[in-house]
C-alpha atoms as a PDB file:
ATOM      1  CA  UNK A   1      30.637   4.677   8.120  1.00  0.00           C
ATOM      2  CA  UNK A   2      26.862   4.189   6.786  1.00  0.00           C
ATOM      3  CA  UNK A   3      24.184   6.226   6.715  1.00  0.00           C
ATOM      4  CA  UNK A   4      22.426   6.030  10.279  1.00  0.00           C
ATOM      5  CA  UNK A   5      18.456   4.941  10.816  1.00  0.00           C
ATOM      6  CA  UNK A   6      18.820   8.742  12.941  1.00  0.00           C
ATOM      7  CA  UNK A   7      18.408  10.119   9.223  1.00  0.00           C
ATOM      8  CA  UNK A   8      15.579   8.496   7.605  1.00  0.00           C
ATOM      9  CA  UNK A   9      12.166   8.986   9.320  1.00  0.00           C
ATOM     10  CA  UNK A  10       8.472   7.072   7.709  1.00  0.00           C
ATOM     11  CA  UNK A  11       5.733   8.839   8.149  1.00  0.00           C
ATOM     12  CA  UNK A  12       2.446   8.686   5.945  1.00  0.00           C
ATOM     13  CA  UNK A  13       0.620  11.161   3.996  1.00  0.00           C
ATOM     14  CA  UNK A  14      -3.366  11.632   4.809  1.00  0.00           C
ATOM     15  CA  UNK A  15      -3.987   8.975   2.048  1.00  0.00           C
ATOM     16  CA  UNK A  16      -1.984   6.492   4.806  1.00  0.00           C
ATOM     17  CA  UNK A  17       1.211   6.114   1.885  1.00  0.00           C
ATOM     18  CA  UNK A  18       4.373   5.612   3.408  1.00  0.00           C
ATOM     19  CA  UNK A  19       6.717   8.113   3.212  1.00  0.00           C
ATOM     20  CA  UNK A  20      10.238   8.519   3.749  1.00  0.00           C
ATOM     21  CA  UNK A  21      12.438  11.644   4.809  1.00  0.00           C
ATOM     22  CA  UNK A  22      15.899  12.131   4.663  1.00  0.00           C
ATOM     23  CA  UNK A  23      18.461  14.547   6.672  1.00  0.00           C
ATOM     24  CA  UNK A  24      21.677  14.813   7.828  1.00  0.00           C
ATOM     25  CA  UNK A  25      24.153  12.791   6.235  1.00  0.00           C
ATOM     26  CA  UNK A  26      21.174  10.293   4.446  1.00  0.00           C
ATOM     27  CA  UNK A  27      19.882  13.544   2.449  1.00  0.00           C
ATOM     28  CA  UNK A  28      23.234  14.469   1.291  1.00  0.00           C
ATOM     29  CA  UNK A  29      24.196  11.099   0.323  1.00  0.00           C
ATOM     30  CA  UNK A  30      21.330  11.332  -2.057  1.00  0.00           C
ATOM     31  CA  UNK A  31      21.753  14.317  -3.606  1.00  0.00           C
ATOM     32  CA  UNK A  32      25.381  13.300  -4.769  1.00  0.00           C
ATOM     33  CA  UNK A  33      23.947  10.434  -6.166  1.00  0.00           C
ATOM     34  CA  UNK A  34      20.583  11.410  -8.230  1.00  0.00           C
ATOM     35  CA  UNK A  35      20.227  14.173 -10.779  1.00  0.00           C
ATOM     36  CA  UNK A  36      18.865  17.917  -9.532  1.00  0.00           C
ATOM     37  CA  UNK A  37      15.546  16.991  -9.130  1.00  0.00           C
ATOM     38  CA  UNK A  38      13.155  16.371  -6.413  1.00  0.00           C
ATOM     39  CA  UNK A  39      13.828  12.918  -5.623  1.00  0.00           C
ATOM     40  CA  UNK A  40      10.348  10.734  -5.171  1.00  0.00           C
ATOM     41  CA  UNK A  41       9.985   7.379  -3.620  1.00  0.00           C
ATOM     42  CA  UNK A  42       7.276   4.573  -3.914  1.00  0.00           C
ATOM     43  CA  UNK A  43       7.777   2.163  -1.195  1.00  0.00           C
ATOM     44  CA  UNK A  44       5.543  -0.850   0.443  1.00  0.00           C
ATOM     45  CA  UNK A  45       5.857  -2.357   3.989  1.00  0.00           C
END
């Protein structure tokens, strides 16, 4: 099973950039697969 659209959410900071969150499943998923760090997207629409 994939990660579900449930567990992302876009929402924009006060500068109107696109932002994405992660939980559930989605969030965990990442943090097997990127170092310990805080994990920081760029993304365009």
């Amino acid at each position: 099973m994939g990660i579900s659209w449930k567990d992302m959410a876009v929402t924009n900071l006060r500068s109107g950039q696109p932002t994405m969150g992660l939980t559930g499943w989605a969030a965990e998923r990442l943090a097997e697969m990127t170092p310990k760090v805080t994990a920081r997207w760029s993304m365009s629409l």
